[in-house]
Protein backbone atom coordinates (compact mmCIF):
# COMPACT_ATOMS: atom_id res chain seq x y z
CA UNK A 1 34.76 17.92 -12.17
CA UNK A 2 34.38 16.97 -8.42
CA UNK A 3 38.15 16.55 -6.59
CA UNK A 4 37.26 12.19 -6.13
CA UNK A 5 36.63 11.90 -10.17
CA UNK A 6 39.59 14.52 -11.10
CA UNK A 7 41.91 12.04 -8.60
CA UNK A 8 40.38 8.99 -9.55
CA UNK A 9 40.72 10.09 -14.61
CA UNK A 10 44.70 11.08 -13.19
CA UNK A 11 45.24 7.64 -11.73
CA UNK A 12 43.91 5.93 -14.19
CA UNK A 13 45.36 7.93 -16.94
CA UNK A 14 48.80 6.86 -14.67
CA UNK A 15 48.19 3.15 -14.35
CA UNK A 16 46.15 1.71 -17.50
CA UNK A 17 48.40 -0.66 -18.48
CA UNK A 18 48.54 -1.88 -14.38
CA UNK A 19 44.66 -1.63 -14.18
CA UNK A 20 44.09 -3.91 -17.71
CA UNK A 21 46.95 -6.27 -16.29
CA UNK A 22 45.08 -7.01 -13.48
CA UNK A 23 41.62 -7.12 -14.96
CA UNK A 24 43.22 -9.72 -17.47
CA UNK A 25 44.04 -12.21 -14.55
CA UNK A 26 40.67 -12.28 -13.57
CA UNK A 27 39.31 -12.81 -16.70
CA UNK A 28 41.81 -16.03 -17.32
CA UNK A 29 40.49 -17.68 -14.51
CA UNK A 30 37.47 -20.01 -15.88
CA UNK A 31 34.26 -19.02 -14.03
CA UNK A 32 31.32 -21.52 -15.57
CA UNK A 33 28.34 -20.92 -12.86
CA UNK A 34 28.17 -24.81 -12.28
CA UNK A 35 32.23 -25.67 -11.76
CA UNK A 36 32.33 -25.29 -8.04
CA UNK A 37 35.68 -25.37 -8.25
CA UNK A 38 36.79 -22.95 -10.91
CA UNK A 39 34.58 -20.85 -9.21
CA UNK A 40 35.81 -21.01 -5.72
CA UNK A 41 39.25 -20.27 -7.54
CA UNK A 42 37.78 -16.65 -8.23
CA UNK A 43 36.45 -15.70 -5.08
CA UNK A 44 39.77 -16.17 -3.63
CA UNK A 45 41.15 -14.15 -6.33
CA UNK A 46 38.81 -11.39 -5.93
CA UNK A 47 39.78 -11.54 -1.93
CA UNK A 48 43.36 -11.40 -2.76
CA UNK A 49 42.69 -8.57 -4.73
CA UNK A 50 40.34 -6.38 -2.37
CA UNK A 51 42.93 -7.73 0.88
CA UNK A 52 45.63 -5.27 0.30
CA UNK A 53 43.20 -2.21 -0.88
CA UNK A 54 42.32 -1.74 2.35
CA UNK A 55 38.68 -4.15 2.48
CA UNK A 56 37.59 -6.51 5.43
CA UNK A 57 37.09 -9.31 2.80
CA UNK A 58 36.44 -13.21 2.65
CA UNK A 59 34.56 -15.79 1.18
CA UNK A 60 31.59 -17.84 2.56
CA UNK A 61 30.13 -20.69 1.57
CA UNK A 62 26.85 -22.85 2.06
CA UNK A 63 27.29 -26.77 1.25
CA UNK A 64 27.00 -27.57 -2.46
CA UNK A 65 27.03 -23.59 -3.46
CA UNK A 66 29.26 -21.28 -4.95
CA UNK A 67 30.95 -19.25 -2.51
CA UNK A 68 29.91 -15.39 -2.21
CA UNK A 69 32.41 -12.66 -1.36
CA UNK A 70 31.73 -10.30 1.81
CA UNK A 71 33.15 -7.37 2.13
CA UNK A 72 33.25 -4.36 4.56
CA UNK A 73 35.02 -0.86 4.44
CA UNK A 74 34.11 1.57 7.75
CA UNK A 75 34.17 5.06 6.98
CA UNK A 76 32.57 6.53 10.43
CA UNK A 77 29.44 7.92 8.28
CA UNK A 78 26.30 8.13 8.59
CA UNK A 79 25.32 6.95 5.01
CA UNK A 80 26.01 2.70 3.96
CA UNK A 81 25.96 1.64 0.43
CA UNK A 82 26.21 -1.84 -0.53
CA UNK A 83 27.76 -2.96 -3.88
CA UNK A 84 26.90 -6.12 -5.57
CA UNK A 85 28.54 -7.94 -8.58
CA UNK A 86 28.72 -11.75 -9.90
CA UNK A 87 31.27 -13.01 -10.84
CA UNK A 88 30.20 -16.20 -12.30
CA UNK A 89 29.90 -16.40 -16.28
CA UNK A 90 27.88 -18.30 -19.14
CA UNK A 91 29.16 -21.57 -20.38
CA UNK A 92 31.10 -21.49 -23.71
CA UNK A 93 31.96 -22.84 -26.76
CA UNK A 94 35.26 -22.30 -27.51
CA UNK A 95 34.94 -22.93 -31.45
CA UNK A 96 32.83 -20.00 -31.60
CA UNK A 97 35.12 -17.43 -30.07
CA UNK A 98 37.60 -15.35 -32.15
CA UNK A 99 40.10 -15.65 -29.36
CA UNK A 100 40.24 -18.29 -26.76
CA UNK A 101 37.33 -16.86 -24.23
CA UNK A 102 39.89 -17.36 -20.91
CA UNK A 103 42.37 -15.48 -23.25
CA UNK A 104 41.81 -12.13 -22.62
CA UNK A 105 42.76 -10.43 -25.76
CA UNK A 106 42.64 -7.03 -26.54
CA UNK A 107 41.83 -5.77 -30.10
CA UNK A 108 42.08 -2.07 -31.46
CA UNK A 109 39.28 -0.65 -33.44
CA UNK A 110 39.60 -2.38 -36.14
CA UNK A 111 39.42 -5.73 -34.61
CA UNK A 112 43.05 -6.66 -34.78
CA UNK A 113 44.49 -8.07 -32.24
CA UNK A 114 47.13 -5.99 -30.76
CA UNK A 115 50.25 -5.89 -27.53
CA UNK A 116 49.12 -5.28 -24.41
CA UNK A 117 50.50 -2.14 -23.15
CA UNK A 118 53.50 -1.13 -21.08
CA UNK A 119 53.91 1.30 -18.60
CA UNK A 120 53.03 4.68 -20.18
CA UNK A 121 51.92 3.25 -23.29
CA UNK A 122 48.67 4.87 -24.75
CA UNK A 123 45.45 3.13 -24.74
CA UNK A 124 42.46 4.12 -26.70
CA UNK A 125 39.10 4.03 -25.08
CA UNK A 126 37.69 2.33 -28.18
CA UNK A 127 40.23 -0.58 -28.07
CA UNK A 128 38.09 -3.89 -27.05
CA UNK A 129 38.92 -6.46 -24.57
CA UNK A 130 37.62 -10.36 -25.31
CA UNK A 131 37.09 -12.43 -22.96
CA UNK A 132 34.52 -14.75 -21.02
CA UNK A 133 32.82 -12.11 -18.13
CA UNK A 134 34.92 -9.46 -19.78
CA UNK A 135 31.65 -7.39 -19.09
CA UNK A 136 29.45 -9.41 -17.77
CA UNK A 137 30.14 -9.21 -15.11
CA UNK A 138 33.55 -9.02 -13.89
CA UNK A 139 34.87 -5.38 -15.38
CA UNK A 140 32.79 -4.16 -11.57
CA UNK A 141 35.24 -5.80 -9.78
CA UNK A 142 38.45 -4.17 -11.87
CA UNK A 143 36.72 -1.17 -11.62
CA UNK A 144 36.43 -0.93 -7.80
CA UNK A 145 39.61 -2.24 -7.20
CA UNK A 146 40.75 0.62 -9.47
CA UNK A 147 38.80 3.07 -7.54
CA UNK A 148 40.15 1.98 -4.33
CA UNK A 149 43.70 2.93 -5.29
CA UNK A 150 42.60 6.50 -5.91
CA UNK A 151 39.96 7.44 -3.75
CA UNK A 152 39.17 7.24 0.51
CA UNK A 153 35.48 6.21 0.69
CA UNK A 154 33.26 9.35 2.31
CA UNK A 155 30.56 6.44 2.76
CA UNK A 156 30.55 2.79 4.94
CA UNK A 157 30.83 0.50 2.27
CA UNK A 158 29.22 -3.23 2.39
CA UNK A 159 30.53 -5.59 -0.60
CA UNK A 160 28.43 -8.79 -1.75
CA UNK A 161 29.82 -10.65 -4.92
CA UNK A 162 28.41 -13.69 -5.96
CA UNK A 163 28.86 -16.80 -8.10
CA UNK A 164 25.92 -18.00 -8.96
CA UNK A 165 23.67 -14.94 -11.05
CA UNK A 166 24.07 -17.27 -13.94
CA UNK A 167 22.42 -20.45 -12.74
CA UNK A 168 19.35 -17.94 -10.93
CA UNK A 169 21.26 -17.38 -7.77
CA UNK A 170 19.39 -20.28 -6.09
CA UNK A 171 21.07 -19.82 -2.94
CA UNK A 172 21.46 -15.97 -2.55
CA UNK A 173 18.52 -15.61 -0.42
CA UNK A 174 19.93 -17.94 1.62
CA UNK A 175 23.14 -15.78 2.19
CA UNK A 176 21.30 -13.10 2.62
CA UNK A 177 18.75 -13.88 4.88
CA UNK A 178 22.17 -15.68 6.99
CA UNK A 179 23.53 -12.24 6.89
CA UNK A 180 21.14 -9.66 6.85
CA UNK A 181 22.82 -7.54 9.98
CA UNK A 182 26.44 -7.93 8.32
CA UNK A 183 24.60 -6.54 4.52
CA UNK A 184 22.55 -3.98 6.41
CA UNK A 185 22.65 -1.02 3.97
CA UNK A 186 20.77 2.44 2.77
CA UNK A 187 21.16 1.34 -0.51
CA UNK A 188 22.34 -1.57 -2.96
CA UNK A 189 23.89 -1.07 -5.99
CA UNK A 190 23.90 -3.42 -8.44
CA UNK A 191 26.75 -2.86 -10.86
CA UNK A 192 25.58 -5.70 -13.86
CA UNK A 193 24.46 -4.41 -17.31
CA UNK A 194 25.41 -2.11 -20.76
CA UNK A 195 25.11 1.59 -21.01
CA UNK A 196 21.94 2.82 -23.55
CA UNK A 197 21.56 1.29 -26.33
CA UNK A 198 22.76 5.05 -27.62
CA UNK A 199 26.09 4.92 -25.88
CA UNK A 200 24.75 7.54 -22.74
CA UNK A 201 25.28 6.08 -19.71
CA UNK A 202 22.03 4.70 -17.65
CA UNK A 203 20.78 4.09 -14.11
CA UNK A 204 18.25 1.54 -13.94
CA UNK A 205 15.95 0.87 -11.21
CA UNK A 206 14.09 -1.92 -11.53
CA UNK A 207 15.17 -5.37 -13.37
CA UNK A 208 12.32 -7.99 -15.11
CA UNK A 209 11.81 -11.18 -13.00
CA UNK A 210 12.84 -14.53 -14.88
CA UNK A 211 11.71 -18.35 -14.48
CA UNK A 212 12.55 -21.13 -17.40
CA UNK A 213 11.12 -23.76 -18.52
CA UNK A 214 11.85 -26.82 -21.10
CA UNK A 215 8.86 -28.52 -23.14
CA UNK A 216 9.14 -31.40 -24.89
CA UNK A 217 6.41 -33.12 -27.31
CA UNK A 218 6.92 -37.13 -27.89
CA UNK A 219 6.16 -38.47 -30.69
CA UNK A 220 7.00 -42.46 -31.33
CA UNK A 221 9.08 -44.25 -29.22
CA UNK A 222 11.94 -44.34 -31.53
CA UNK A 223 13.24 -42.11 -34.95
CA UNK A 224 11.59 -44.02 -37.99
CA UNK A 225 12.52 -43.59 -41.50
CA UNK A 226 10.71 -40.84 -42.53
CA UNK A 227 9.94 -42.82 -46.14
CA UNK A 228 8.26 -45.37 -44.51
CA UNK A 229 6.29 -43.80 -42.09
CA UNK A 230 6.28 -40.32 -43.15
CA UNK A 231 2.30 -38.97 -43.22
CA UNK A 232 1.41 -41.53 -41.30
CA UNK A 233 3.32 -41.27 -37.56
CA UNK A 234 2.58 -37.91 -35.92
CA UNK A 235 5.84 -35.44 -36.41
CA UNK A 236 6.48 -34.60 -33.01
CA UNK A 237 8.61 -31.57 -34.49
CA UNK A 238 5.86 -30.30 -36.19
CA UNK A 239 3.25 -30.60 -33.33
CA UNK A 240 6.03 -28.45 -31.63
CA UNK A 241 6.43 -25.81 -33.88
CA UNK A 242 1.97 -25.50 -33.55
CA UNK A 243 1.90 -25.44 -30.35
CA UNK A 244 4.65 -22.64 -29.77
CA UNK A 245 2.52 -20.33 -32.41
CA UNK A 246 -0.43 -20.98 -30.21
CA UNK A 247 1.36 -19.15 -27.64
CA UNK A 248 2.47 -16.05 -29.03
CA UNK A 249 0.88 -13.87 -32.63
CA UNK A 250 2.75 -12.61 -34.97
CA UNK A 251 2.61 -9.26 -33.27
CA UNK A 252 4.21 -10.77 -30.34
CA UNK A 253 1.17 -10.36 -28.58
CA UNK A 254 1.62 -13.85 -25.76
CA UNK A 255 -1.85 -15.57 -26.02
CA UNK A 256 -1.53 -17.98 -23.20
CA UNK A 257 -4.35 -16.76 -20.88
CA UNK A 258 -4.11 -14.31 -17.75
CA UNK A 259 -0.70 -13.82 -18.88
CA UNK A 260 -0.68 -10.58 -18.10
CA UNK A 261 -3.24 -10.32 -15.46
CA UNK A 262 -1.21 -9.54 -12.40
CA UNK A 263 1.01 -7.70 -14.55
CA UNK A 264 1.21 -4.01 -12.32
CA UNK A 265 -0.11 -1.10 -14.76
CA UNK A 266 2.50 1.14 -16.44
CA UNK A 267 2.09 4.35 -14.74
CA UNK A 268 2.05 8.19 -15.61
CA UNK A 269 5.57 8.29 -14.14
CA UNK A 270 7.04 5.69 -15.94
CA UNK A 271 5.47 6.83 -19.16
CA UNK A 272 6.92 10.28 -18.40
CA UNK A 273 9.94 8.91 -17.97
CA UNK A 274 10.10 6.67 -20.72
CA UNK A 275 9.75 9.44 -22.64
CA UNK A 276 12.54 11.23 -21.64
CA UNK A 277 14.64 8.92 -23.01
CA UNK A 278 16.79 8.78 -26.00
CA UNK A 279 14.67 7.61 -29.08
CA UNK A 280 17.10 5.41 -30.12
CA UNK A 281 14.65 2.54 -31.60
CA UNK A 282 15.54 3.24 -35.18
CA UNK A 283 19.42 3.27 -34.84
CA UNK A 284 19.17 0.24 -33.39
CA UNK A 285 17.02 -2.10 -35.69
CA UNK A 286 19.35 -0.94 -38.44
CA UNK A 287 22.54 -2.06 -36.50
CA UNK A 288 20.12 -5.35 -35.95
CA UNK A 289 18.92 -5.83 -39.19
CA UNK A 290 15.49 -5.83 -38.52
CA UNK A 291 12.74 -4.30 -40.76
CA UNK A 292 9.89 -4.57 -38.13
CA UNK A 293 9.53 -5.58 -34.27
CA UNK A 294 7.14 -6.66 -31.88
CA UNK A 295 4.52 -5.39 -29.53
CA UNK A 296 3.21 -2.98 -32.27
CA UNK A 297 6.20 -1.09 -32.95
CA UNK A 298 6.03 0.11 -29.81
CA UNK A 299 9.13 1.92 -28.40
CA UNK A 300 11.56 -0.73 -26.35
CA UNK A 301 11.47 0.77 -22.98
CA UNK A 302 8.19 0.44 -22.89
CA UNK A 303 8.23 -3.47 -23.81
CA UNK A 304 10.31 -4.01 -20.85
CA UNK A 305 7.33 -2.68 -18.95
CA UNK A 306 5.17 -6.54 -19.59
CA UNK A 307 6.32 -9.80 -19.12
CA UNK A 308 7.68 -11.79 -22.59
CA UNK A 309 7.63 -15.22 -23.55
CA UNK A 310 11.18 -16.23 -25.39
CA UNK A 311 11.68 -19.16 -27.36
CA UNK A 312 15.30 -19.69 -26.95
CA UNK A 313 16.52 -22.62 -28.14
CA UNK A 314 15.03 -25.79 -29.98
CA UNK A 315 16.01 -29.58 -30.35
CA UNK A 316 14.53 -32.24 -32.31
CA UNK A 317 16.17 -33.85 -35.77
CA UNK A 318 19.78 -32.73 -37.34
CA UNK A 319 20.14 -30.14 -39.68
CA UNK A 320 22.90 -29.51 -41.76
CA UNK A 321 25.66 -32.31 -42.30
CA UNK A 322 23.60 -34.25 -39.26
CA UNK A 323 20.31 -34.29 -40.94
CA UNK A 324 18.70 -37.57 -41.69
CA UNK A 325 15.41 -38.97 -43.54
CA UNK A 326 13.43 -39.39 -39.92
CA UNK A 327 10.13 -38.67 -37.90
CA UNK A 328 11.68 -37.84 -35.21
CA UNK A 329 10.66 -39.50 -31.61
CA UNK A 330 10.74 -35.96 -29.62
CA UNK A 331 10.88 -32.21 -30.11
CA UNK A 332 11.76 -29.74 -27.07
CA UNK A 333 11.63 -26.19 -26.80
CA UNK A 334 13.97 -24.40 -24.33
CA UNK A 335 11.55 -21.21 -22.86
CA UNK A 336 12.10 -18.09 -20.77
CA UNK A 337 9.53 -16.07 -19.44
CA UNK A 338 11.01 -12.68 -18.75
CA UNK A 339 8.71 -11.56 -15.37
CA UNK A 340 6.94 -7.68 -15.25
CA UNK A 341 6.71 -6.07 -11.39
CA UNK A 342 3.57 -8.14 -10.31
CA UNK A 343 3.86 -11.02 -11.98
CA UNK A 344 4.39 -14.39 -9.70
CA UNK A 345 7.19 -17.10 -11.38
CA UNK A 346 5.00 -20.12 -10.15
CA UNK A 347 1.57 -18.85 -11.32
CA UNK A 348 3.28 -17.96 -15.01
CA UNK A 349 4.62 -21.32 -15.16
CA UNK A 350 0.95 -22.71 -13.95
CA UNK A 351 -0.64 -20.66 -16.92
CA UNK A 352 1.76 -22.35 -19.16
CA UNK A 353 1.03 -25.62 -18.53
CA UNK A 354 -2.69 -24.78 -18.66
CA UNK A 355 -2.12 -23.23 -22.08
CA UNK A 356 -0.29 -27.17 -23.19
CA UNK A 357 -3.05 -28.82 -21.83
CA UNK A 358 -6.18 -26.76 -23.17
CA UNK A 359 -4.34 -27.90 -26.86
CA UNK A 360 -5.24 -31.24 -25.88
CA UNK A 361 -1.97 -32.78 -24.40
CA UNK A 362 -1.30 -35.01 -21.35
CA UNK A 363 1.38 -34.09 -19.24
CA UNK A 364 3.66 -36.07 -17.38
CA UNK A 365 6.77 -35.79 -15.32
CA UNK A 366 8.96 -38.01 -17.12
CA UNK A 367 9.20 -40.42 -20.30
CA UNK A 368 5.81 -41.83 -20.93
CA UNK A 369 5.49 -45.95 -20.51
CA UNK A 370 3.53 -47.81 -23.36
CA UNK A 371 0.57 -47.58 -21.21
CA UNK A 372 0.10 -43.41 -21.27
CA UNK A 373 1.39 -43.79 -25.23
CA UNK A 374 -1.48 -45.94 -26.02
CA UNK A 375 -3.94 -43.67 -23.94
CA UNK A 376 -3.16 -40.08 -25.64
CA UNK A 377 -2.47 -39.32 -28.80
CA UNK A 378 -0.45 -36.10 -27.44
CA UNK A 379 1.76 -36.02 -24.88
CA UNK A 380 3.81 -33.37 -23.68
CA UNK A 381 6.42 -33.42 -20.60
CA UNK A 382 7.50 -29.59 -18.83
CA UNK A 383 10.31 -29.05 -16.92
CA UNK A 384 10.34 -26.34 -14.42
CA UNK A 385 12.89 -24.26 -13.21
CA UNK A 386 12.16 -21.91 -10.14
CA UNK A 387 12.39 -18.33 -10.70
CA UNK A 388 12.22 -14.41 -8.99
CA UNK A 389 10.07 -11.92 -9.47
CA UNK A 390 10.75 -8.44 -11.09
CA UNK A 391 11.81 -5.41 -8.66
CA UNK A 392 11.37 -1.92 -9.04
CA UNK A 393 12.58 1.06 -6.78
CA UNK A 394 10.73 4.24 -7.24
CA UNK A 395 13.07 6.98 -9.14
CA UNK A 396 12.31 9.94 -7.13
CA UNK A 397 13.36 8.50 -3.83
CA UNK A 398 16.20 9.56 -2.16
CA UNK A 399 18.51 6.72 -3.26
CA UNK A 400 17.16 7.50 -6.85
CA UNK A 401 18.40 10.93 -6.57
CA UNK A 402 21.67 9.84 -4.50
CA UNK A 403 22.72 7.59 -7.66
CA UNK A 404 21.66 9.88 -10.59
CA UNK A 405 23.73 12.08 -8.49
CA UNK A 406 26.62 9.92 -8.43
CA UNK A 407 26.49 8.56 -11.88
CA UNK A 408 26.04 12.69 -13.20
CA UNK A 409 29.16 13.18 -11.65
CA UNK A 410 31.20 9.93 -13.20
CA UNK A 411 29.86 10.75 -16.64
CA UNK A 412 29.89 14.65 -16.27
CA UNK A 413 26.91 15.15 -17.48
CA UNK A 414 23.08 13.79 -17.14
CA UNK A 415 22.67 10.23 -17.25
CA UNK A 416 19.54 8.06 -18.65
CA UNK A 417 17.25 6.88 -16.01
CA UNK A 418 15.38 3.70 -17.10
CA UNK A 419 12.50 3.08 -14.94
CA UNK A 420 13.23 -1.00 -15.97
CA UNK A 421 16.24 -2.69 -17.11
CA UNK A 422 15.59 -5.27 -19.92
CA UNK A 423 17.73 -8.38 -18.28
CA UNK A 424 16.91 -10.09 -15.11
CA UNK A 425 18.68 -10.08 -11.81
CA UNK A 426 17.83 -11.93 -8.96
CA UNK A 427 17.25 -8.84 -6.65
CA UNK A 428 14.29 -9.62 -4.97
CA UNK A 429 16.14 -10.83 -1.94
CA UNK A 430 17.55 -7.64 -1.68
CA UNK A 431 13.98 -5.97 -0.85
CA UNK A 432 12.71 -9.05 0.99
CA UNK A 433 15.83 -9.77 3.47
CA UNK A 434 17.37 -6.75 4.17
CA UNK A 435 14.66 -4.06 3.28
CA UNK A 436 16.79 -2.29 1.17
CA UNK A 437 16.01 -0.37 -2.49
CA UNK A 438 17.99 -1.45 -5.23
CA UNK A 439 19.47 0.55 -7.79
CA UNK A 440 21.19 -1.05 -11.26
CA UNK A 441 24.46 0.98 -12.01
CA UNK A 442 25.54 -0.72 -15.27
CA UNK A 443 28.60 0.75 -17.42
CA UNK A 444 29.49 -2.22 -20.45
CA UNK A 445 28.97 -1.39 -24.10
CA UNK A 446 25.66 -2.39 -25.11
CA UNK A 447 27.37 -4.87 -28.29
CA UNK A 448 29.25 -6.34 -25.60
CA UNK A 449 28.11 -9.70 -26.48
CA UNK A 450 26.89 -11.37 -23.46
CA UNK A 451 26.27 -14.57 -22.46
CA UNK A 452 27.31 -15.42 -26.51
CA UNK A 453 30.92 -15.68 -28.03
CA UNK A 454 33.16 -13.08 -28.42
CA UNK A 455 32.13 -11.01 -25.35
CA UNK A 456 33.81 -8.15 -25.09
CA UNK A 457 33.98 -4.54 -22.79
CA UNK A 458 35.22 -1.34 -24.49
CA UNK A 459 37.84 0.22 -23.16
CA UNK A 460 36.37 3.19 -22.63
CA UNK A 461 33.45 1.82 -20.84
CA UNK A 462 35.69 0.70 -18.31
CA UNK A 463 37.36 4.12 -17.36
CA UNK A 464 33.85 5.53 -16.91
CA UNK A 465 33.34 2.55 -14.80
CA UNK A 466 36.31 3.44 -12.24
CA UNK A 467 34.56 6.56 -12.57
CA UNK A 468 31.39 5.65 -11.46
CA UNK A 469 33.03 3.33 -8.74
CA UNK A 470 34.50 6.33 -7.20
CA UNK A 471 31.63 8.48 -7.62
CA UNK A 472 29.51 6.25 -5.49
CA UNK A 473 31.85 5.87 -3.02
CA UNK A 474 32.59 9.27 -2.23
CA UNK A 475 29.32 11.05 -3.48
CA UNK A 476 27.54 11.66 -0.50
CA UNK A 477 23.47 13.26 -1.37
């Protein structure tokens, strides 16, 4: 054990109930991507946290965006890292939490609630804490702060958190390119993410580009009684649900054409290093549920390799206690295209929109007039949201080694290196405004539940995570 993790387990083990304390203030504040002012709430926070530990810290903010946190720590050296978080979180539903989701909870392993702990009260690492951002992606910021109090930096540090990663981080390259001399570093971590799906901590270093999109198919131009007219006005459901198939097989194979075609090749590398990692496919489908998956059975790391069409949420009729006897007079499909290094977020959403109109729909930009009803018998309306491409830093570079080195050390003992992290990130700034390689240093549970109810960060995730703060900032390659 290196003297910076052996100082930073004895603080820790000294201050737990201090270091959840804190954490739990930050996770009461609300932090919804779109309420500016909630959100500006925790960026001061965060700078009255970092303030007193010693960082060059404020906020900065571009007219109608989120503010982002900068942050600076001079050590004299010759190495710079930088260290990026969000601190922005998912909207919620509060009905579907266990425990209010800005009222951090913590529950024992069980899942009973329990106390919070006192000064020298025990604390077991496989106690859970609930809360909105309890690990995505807030548990960074406790961490470091943590870290701080223990440990001198042997490295110039550079600090960009942001609150906006939810919504797509539409301004970030704004803030960066507006301070690319200020964020000038050797490397960027990005501290976002779970652990292995096996519970062995990961580096990651690349992340899958995203863009969105919402379709919607019109039917008539109101709901109709579905006795009446029922066989005889097109379903516009339906005519959903047939075009979606048309998109993707039953394999998961996506059949909308040149999908794939910029799509850069998996290489020997990767495949060498995909198979170095933990076979942990079958583990997981049983803690899923799920008797087969896509792509061939193929192994998941590998999966993350192509782009992938998601259907993630649909609208059209009520079901349950709101259903009712109708045709309904629109359908719309919710879509995310999860982006493969090569791929370009424009020319995905292009092929998409090809693929509507090769099944014989017109497509227009908002609700069709009785003049474009009368003319097509299909009609179908997409609404695009700009996206980012994927990123991917080679792992044998020197900031490959630098991190594996620093993350060995947190973890004491190898970690997983995942050429590609399944979730997106909006890093591609990083690489095109400051030059830098990025590196993904995630440390939450992979059941944490993000972005749904009941998120939650196990406690024992977040001591490796002080860890691993304090490895990278005194781990010098």
């Amino acid at each position: 054990m290196t003297e910076a993790i052996h100082a930073v387990r004895a603080h820790r083990e000294r201050h737990e109930a201090a270091i959840l304390g804190e954490f739990a203030d930050l996770l009461a504040l609300p932090n919804v991507s779109r309420d500016l002012d909630d959100v500006r709430v925790n960026a001061e926070h965060i700078v009255s946290m970092l303030e007193p530990r010693g960082v060059k810290v404020r906020t900065e903010e571009i007219a109608g965006a989120a503010p982002v946190v900068i942050g600076h720590m001079d050590a004299g050296a010759e190495r710079t890292v930088g260290i990026y978080v969000h601190y922005d979180g998912q909207p919620v539903e509060p009905a579907e939490w266990r425990f209010g989701p800005f009222t951090p909870t913590l529950v024992d392993g069980a899942g009973v609630p329990r106390p919070w702990p006192g000064p020298g009260d025990p604390v077991d690492d496989d106690w859970r804490l609930y809360a909105r951002s309890a690990a995505d992606d807030k548990a960074p910021i406790a961490a470091l702060a943590a870290a701080l109090d223990a440990v001198t930096p042997a490295v110039n540090v550079k600090l960009l958190f942001e609150g906006e990663e939810e919504i797509g981080s539409p301004h970030l390259p704004a803030y960066l390119a507006g301070h690319r001399d200020e964020l000038d570093a050797d490397v960027w971590f990005i501290c976002d993410g779970p652990v292995h799906t096996s519970g062995r901590p990961q580096v990651a270093f690349g992340v899958r580009g995203m863009t969105e999109l919402e379709l919607t198919v019109y039917g008539p131009t109101r709901s109709l009684h579905s006795g009446h007219y029922g066989n005889w006005a097109p379903n516009p459901a339906l005519a959903l649900a047939r075009l979606l198939a048309s998109m993707k097989a039953a394999d998961g194979e996506v059949l909308i054409a040149g999908f794939e075609d910029d799509t850069v090749p998996v290489t020997d590398n990767d495949l060498a290093a995909i198979a170095a990692l933990p076979d942990d496919d079958e583990r997981l489908r049983r803690e899923l549920g799920l008797a087969a998956t896509e792509s061939g059975g193929a192994a998941l790391p590998l999966t993350l390799m192509r782009p992938s069409l998601n259907v993630r949420g649909l609208a059209a009729g009520g079901v349950g206690a709101q259903a009712a006897n109708v045709v309904p007079a629109a359908a719309s499909a919710s879509i995310d295209i999860r982006l493969a290094l090569g791929d370009d977020p424009d020319k995905m959403l292009d092929r998409v929109a090809d693929h509507v109109r090769a099944a014989g729909y017109h497509l227009v930009d908002g609700e069709p007039d009785q003049e474009t009803r009368m003319a097509h018998a299909r009609i179908a309306r997409i609404r695009r949201t700009p996206g980012y491409p994927a990123v991917r830093t080679p792992i044998g570079t020197d900031a490959g080694r630098w991190v594996l080195g620093s993350a060995a050390e947190a973890a004491g003992e190898p970690v997983v290196a995942l050429p590609t992290f399944g979730g997106s990130v909006p890093l591609h700034g990083f690489v095109t405004e400051l030059g830098a390689p990025v590196v993904i240093t995630p440390f939450a549970n992979h059941d944490n539940n993000q972005h749904a109810a009941n998120e939650n960060l196990r406690l024992g995730n977040l001591w490796y995570g002080v860890r691993l703060m304090a490895a990278l900032l005194t781990h010098t390659p």
